[in-house]
PDB file of N, CA and C in Angstrom:
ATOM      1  N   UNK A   1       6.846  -9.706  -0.666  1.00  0.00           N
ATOM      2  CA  UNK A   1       7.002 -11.059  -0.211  1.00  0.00           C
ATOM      3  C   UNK A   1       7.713 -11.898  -1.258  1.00  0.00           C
ATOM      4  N   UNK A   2       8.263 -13.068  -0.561  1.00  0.00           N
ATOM      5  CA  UNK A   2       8.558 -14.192  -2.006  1.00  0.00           C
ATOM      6  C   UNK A   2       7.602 -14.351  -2.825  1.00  0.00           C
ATOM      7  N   UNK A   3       6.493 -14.872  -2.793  1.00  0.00           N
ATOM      8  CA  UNK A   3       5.648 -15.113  -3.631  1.00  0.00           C
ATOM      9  C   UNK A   3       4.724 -14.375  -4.600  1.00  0.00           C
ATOM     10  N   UNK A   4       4.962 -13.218  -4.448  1.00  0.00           N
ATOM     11  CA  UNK A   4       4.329 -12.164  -4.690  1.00  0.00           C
ATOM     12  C   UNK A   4       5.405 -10.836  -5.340  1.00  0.00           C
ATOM     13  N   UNK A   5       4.701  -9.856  -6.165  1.00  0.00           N
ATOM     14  CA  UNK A   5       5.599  -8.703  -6.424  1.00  0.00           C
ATOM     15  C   UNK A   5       4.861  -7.615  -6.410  1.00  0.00           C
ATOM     16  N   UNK A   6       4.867  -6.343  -5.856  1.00  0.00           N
ATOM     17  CA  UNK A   6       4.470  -5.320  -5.615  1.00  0.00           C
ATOM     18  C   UNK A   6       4.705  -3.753  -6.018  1.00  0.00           C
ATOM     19  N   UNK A   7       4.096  -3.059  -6.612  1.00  0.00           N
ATOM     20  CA  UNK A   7       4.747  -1.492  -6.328  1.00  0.00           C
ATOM     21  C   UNK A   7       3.968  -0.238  -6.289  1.00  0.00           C
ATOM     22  N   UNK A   8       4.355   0.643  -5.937  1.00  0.00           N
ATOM     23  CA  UNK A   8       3.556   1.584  -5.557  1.00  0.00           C
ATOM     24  C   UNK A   8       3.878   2.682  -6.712  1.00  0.00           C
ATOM     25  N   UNK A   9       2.880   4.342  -6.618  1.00  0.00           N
ATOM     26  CA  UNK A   9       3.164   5.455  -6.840  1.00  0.00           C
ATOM     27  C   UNK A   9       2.293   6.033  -5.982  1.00  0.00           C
ATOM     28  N   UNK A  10       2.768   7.454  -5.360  1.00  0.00           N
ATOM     29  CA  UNK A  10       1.989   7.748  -4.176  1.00  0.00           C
ATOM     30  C   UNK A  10       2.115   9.264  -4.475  1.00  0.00           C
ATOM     31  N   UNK A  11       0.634  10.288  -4.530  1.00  0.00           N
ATOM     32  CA  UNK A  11       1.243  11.979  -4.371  1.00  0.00           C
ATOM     33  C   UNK A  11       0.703  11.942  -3.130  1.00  0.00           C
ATOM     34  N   UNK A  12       1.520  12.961  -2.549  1.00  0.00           N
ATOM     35  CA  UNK A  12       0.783  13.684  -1.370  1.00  0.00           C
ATOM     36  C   UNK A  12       0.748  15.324  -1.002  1.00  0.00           C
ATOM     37  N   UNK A  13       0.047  15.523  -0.699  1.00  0.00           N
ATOM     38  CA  UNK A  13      -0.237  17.217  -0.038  1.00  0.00           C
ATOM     39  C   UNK A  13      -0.397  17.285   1.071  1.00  0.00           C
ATOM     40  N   UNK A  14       0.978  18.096   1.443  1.00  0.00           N
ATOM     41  CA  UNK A  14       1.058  18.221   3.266  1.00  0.00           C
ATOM     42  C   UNK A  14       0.698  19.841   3.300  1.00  0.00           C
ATOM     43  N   UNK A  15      -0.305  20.104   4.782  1.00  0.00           N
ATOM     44  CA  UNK A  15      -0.671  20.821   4.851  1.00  0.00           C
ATOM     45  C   UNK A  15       0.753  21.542   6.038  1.00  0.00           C
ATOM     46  N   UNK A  16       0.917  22.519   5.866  1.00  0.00           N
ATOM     47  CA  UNK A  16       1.973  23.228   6.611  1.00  0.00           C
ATOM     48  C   UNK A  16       2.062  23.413   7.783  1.00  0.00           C
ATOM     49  N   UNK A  17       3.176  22.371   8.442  1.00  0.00           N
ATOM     50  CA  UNK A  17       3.291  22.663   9.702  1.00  0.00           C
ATOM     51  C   UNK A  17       5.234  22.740  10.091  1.00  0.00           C
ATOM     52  N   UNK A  18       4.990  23.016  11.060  1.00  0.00           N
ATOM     53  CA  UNK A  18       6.671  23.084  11.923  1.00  0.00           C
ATOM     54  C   UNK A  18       7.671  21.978  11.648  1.00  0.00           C
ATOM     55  N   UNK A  19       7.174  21.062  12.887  1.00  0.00           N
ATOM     56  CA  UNK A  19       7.196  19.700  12.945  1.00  0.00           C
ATOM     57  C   UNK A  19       6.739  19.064  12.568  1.00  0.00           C
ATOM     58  N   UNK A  20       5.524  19.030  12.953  1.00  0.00           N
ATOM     59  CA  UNK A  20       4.655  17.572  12.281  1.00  0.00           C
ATOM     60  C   UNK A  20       3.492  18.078  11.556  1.00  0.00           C
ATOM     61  N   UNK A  21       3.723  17.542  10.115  1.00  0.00           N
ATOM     62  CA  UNK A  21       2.986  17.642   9.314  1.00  0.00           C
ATOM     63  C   UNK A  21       2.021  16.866   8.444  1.00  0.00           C
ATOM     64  N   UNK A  22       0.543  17.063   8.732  1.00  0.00           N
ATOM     65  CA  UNK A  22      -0.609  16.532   8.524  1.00  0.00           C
ATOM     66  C   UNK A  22      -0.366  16.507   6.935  1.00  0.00           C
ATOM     67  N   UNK A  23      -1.149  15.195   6.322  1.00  0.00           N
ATOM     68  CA  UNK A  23      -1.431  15.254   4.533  1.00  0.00           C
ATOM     69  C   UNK A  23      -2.095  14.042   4.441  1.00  0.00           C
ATOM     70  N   UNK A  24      -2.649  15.096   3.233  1.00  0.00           N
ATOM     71  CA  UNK A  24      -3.377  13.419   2.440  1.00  0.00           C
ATOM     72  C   UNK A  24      -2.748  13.241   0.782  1.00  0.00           C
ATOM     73  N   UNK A  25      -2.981  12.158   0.803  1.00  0.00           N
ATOM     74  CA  UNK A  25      -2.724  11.536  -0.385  1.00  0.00           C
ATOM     75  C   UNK A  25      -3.270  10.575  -1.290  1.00  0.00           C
ATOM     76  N   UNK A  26      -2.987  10.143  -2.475  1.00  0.00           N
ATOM     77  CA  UNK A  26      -3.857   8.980  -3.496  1.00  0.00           C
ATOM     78  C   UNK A  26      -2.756   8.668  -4.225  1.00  0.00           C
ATOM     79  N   UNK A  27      -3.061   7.295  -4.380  1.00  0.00           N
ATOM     80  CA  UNK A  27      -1.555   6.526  -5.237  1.00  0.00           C
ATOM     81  C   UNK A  27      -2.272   5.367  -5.761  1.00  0.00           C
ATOM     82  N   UNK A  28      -1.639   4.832  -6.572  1.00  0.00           N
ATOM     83  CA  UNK A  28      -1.531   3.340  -6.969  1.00  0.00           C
ATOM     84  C   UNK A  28      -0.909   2.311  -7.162  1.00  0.00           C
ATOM     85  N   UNK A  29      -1.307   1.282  -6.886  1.00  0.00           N
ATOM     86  CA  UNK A  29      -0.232  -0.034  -6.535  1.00  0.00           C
ATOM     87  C   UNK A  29      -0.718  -1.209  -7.446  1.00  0.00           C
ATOM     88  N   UNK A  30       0.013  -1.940  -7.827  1.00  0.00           N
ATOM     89  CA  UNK A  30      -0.251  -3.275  -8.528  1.00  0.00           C
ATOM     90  C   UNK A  30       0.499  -4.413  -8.008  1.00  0.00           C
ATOM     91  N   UNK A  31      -0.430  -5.113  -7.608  1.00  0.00           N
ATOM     92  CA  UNK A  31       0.134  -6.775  -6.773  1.00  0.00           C
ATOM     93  C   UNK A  31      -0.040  -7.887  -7.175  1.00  0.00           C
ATOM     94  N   UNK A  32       0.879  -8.622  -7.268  1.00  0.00           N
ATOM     95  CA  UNK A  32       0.727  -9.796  -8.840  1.00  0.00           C
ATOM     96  C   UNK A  32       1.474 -10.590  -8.248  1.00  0.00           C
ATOM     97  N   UNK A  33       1.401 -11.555  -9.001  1.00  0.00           N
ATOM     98  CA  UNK A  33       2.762 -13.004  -9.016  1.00  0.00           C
ATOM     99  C   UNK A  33       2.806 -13.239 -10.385  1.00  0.00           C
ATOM    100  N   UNK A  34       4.660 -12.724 -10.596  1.00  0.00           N
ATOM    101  CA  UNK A  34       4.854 -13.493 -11.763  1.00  0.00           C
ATOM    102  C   UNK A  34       4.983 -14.690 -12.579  1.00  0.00           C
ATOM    103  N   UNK A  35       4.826 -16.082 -11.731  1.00  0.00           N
ATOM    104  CA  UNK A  35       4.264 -17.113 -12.075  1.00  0.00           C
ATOM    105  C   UNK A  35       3.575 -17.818 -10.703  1.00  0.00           C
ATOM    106  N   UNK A  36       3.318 -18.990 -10.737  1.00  0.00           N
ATOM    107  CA  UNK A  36       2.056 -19.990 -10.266  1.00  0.00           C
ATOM    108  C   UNK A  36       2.626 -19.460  -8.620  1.00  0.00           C
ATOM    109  N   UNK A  37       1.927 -19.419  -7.689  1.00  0.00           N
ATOM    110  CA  UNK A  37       2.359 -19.703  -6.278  1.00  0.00           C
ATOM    111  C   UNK A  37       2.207 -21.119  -5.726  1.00  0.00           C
ATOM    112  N   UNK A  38       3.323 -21.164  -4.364  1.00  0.00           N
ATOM    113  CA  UNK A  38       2.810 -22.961  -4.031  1.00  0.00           C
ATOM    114  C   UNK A  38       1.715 -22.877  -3.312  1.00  0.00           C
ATOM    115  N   UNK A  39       1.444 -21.818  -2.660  1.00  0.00           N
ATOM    116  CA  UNK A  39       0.043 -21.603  -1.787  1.00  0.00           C
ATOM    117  C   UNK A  39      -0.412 -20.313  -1.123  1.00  0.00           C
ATOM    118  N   UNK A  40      -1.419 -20.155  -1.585  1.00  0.00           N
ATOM    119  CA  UNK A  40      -1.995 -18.388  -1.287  1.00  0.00           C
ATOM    120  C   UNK A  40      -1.931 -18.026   0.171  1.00  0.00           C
ATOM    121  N   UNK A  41      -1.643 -19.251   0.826  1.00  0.00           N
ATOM    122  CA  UNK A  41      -1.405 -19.402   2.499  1.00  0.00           C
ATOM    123  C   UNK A  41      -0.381 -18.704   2.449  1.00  0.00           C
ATOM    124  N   UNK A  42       0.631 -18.913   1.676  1.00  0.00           N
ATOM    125  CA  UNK A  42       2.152 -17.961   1.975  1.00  0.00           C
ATOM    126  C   UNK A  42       1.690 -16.003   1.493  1.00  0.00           C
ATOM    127  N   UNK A  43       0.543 -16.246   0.538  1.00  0.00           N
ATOM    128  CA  UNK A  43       0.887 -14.468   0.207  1.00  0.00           C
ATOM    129  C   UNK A  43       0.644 -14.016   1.827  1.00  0.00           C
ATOM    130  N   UNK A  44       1.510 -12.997   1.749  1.00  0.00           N
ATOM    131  CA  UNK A  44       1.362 -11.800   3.126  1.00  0.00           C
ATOM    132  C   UNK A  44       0.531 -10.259   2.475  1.00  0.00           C
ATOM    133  N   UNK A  45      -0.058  -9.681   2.926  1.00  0.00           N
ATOM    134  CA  UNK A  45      -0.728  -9.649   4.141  1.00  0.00           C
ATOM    135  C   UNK A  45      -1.751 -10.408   3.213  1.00  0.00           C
ATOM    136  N   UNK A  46      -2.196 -11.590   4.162  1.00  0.00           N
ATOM    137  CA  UNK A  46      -3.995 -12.636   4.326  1.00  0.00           C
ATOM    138  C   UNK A  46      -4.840 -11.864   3.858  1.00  0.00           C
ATOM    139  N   UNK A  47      -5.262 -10.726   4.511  1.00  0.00           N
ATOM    140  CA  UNK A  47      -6.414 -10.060   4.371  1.00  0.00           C
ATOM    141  C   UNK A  47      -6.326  -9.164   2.615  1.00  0.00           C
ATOM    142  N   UNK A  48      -5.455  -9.359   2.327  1.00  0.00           N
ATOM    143  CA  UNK A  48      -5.383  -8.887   0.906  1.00  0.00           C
ATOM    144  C   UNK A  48      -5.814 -10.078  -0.086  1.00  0.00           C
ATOM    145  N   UNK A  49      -5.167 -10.755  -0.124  1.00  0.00           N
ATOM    146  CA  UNK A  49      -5.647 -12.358  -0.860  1.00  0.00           C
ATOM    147  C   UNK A  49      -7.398 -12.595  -0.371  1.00  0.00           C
ATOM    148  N   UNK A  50      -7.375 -12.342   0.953  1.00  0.00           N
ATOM    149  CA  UNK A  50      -9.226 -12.389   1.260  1.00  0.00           C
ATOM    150  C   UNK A  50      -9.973 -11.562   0.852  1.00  0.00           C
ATOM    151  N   UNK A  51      -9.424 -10.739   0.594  1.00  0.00           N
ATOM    152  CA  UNK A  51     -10.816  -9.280   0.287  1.00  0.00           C
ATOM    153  C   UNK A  51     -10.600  -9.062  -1.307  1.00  0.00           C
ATOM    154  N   UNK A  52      -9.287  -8.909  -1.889  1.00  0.00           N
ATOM    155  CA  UNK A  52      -9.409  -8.936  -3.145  1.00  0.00           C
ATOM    156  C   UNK A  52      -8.769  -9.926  -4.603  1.00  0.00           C
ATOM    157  N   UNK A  53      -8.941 -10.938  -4.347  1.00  0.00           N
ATOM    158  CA  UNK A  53      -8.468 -12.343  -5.071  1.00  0.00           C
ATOM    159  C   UNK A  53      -9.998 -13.286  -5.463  1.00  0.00           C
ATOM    160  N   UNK A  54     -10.243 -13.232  -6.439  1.00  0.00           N
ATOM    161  CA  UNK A  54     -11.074 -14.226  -7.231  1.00  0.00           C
ATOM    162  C   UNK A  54     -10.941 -15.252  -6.655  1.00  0.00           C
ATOM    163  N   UNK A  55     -12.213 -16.131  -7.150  1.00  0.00           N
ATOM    164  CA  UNK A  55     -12.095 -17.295  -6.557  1.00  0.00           C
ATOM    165  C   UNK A  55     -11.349 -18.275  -7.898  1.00  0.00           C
ATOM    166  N   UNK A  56     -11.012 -17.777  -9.104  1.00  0.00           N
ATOM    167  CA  UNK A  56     -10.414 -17.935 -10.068  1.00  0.00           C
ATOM    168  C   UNK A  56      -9.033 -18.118  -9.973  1.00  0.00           C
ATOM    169  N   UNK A  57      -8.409 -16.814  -9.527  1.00  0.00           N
ATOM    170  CA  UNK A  57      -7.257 -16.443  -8.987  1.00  0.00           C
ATOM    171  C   UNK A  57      -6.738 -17.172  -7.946  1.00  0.00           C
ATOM    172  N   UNK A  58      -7.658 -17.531  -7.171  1.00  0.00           N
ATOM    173  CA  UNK A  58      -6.828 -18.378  -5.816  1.00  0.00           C
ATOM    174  C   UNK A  58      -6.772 -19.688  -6.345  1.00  0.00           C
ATOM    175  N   UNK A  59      -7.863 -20.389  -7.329  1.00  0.00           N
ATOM    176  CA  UNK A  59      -7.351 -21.882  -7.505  1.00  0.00           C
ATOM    177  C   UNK A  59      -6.546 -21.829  -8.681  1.00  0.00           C
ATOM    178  N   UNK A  60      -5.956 -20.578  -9.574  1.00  0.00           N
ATOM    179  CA  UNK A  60      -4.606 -20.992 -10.444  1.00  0.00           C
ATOM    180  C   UNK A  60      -3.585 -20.186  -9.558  1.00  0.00           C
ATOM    181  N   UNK A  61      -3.522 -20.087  -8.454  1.00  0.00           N
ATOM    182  CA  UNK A  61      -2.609 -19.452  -7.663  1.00  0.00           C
ATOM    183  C   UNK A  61      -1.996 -18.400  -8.393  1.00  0.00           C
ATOM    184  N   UNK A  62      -2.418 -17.704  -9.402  1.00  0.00           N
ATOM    185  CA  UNK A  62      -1.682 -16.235 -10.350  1.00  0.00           C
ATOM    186  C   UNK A  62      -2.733 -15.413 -10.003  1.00  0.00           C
ATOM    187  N   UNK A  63      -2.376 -14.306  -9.581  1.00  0.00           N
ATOM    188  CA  UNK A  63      -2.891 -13.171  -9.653  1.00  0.00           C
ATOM    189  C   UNK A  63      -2.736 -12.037  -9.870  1.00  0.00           C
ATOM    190  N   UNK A  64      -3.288 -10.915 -10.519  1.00  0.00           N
ATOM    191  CA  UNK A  64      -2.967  -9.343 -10.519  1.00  0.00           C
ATOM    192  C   UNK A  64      -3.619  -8.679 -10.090  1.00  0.00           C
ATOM    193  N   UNK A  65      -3.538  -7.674  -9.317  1.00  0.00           N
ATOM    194  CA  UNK A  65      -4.607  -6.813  -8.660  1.00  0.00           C
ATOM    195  C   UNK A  65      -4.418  -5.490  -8.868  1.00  0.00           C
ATOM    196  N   UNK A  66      -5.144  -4.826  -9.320  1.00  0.00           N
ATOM    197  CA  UNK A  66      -4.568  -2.938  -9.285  1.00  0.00           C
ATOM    198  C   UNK A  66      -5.744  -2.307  -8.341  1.00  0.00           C
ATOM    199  N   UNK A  67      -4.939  -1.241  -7.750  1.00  0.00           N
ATOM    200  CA  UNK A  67      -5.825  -0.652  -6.832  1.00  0.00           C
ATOM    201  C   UNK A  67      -5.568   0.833  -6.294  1.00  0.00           C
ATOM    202  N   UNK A  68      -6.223   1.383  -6.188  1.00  0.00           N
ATOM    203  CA  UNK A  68      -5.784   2.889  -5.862  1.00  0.00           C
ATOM    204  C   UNK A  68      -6.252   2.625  -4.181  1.00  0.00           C
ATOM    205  N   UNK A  69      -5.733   3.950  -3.798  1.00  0.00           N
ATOM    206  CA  UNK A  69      -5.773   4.002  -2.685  1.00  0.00           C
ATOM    207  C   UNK A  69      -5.562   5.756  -2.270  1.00  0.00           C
ATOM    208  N   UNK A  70      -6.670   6.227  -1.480  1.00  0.00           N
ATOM    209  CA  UNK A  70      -6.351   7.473  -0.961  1.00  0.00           C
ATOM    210  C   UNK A  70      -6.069   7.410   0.511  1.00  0.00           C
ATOM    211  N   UNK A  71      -4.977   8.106   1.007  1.00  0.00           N
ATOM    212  CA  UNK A  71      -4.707   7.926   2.480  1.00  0.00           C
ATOM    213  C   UNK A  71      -4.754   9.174   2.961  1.00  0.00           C
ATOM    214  N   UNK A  72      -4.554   9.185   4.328  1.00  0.00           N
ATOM    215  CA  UNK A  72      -4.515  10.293   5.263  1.00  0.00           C
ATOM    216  C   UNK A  72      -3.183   9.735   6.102  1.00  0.00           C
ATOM    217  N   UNK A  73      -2.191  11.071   6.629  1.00  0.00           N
ATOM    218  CA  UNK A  73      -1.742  10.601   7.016  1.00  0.00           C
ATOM    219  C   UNK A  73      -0.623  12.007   8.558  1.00  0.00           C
ATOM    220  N   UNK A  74       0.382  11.849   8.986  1.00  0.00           N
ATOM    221  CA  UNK A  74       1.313  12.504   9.402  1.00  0.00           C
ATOM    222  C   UNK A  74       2.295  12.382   9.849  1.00  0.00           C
ATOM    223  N   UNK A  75       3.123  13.216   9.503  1.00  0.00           N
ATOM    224  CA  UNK A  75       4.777  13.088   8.877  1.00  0.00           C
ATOM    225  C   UNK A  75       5.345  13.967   9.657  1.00  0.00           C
ATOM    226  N   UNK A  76       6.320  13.446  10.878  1.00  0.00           N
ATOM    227  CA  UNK A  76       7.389  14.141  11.727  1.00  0.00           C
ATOM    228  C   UNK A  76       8.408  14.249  10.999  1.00  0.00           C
ATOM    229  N   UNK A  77       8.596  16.036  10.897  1.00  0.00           N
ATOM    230  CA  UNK A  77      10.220  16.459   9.948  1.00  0.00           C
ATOM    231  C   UNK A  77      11.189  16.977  10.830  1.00  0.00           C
ATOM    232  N   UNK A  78      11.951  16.782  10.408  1.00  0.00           N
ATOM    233  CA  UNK A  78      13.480  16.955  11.245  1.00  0.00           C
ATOM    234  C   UNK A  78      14.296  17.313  10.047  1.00  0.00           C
ATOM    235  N   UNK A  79      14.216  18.433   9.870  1.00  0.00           N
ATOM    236  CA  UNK A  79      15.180  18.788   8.501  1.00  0.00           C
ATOM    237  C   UNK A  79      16.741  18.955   8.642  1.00  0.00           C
ATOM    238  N   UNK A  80      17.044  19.422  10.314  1.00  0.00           N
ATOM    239  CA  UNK A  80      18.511  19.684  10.475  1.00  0.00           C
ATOM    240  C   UNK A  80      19.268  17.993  10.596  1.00  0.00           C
ATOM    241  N   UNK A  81      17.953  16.588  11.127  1.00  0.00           N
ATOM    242  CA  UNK A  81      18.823  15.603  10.198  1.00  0.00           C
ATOM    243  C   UNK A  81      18.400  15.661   8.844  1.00  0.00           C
ATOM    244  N   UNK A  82      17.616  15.286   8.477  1.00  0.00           N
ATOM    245  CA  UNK A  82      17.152  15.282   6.856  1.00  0.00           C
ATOM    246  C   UNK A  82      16.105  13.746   7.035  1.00  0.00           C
ATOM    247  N   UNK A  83      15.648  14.271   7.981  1.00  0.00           N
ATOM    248  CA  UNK A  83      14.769  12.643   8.065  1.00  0.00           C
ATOM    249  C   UNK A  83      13.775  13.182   8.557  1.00  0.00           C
ATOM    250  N   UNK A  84      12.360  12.069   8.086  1.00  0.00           N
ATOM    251  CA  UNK A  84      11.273  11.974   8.475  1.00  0.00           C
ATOM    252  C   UNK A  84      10.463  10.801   8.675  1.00  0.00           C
ATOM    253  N   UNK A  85       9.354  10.758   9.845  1.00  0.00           N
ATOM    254  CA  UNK A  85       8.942   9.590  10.202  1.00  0.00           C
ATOM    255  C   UNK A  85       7.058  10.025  10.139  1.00  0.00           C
ATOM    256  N   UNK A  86       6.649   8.951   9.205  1.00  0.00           N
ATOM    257  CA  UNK A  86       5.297   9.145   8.845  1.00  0.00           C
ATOM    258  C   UNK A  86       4.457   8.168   9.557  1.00  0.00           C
ATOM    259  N   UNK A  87       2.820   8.066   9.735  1.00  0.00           N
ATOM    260  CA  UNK A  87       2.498   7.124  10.235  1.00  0.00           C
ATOM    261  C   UNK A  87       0.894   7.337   9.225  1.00  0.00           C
ATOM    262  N   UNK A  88       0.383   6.552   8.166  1.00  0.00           N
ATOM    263  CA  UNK A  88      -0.598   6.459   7.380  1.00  0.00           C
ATOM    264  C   UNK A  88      -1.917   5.896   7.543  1.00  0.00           C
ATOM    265  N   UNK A  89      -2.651   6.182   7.458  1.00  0.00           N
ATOM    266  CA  UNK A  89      -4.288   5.126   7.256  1.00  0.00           C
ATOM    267  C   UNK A  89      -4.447   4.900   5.746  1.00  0.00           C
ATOM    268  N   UNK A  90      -4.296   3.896   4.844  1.00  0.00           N
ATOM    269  CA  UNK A  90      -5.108   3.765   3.443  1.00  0.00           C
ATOM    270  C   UNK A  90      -6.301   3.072   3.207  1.00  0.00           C
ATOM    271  N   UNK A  91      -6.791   3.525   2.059  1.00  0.00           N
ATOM    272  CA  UNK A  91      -7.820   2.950   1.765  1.00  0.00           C
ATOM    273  C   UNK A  91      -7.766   2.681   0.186  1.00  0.00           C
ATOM    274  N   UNK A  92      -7.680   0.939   0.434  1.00  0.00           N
ATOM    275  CA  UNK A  92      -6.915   0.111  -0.852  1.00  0.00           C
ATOM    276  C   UNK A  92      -8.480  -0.195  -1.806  1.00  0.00           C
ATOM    277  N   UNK A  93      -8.441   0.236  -3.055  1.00  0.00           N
ATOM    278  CA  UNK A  93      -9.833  -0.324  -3.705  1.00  0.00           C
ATOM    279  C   UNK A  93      -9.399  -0.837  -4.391  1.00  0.00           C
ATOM    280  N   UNK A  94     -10.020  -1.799  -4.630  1.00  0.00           N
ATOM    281  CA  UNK A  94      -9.376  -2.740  -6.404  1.00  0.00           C
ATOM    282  C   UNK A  94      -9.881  -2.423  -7.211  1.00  0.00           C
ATOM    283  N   UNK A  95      -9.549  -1.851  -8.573  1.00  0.00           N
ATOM    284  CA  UNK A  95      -9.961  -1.382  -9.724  1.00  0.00           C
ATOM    285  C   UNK A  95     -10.964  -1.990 -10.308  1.00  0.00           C
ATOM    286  N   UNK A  96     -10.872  -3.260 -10.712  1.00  0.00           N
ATOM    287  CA  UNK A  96     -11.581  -4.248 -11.444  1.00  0.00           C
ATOM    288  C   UNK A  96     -12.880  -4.029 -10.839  1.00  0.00           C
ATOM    289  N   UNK A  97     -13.757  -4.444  -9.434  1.00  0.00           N
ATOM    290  CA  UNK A  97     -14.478  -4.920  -8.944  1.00  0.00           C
ATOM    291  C   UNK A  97     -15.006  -3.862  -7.452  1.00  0.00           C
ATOM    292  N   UNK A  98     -13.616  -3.052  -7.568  1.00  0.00           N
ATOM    293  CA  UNK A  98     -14.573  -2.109  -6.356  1.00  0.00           C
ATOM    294  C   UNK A  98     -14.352  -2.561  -5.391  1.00  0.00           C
ATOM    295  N   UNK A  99     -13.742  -3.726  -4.861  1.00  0.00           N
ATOM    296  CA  UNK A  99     -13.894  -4.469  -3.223  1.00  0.00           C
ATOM    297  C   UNK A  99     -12.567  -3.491  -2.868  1.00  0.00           C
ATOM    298  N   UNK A 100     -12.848  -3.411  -0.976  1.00  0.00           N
ATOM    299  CA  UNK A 100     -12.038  -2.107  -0.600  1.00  0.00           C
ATOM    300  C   UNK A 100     -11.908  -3.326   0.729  1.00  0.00           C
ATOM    301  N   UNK A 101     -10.465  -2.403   1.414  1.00  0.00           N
ATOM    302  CA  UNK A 101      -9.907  -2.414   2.554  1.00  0.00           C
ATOM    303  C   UNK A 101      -9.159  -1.571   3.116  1.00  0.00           C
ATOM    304  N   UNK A 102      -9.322  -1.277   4.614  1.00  0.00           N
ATOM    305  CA  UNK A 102      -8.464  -0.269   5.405  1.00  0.00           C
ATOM    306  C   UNK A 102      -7.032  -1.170   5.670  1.00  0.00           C
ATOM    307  N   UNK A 103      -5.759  -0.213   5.299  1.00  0.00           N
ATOM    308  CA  UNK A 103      -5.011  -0.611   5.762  1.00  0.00           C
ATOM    309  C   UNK A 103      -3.551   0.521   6.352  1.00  0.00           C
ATOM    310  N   UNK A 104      -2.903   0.079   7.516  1.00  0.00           N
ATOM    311  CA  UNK A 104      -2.334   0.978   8.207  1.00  0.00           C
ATOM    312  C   UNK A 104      -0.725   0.899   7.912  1.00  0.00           C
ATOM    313  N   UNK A 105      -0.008   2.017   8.024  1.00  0.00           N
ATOM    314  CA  UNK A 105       1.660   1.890   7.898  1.00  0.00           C
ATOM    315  C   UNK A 105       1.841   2.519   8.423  1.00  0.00           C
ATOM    316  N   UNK A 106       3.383   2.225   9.013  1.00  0.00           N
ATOM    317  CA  UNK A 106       4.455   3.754   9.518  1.00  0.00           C
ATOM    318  C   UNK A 106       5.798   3.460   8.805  1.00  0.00           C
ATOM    319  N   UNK A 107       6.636   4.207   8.234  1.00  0.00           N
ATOM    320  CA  UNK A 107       7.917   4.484   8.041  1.00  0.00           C
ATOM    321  C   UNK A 107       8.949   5.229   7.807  1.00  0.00           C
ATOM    322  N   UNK A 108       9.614   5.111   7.014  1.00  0.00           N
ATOM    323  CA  UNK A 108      10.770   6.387   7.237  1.00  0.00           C
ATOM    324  C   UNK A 108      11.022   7.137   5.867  1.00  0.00           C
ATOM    325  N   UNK A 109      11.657   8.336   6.047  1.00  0.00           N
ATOM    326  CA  UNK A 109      11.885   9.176   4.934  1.00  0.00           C
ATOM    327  C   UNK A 109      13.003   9.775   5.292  1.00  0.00           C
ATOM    328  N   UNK A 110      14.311   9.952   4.135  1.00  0.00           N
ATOM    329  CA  UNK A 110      15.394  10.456   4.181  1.00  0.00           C
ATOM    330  C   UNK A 110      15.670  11.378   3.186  1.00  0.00           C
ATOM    331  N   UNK A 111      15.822  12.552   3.515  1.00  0.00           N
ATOM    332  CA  UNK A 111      16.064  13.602   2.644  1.00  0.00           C
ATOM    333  C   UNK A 111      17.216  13.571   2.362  1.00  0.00           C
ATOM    334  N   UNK A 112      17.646  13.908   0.816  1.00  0.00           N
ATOM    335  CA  UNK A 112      18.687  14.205   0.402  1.00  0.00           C
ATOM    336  C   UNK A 112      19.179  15.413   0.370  1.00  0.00           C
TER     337      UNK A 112
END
């Protein structure tokens, strides 16, 4: 988002299939603002600022959050294009404090 900066590292282990291939995985992400925000109303996604943001953090509008996350997930391969389309469940914990949330994705993967 604008207000916010984000990034991930993610392993995963796919269990062997044809087409579509089942895996799980564990990664970690760190979500911060590098200076003041105008309002925690703008961070996206809400439910992240609600479940893991101090009540510290929300009235100097700066925050950092680290959090691991193990997911489950499965990944349609198409190797003769070189693309793949995943669709994930995670489960985001915040390091500091332990507070957790489910959260869902789908997107794309392009093989080189």
């Amino acid at each position: 988002g604008f207000d916010y900066n984000s990034y991930m590292l993610q392993a995963r282990y796919y269990f062997v299939g044809n087409t579509f291939a089942p895996y799980l995985g564990l990664g970690f992400s760190r979500w911060s603002t590098g200076t003041k925000v105008n309002s925690l109303n703008d961070v996206i996604p809400r439910f992240l600022a609600e479940s893991f943001l101090s009540k510290e953090q929300i009235q100097d509008k700066v925050f950092g959050v680290n959090m691991y996350y193990p997911s489950i997930g499965v990944q349609y391969v198409n190797l003769e294009s070189r693309y793949g389309i995943y669709v994930e469940f995670d489960f985001l914990v915040n390091v500091a404090n332990g507070r957790s949330a489910g959260y869902g994705g789908a997107g794309l993967v392009w093989y080189l």
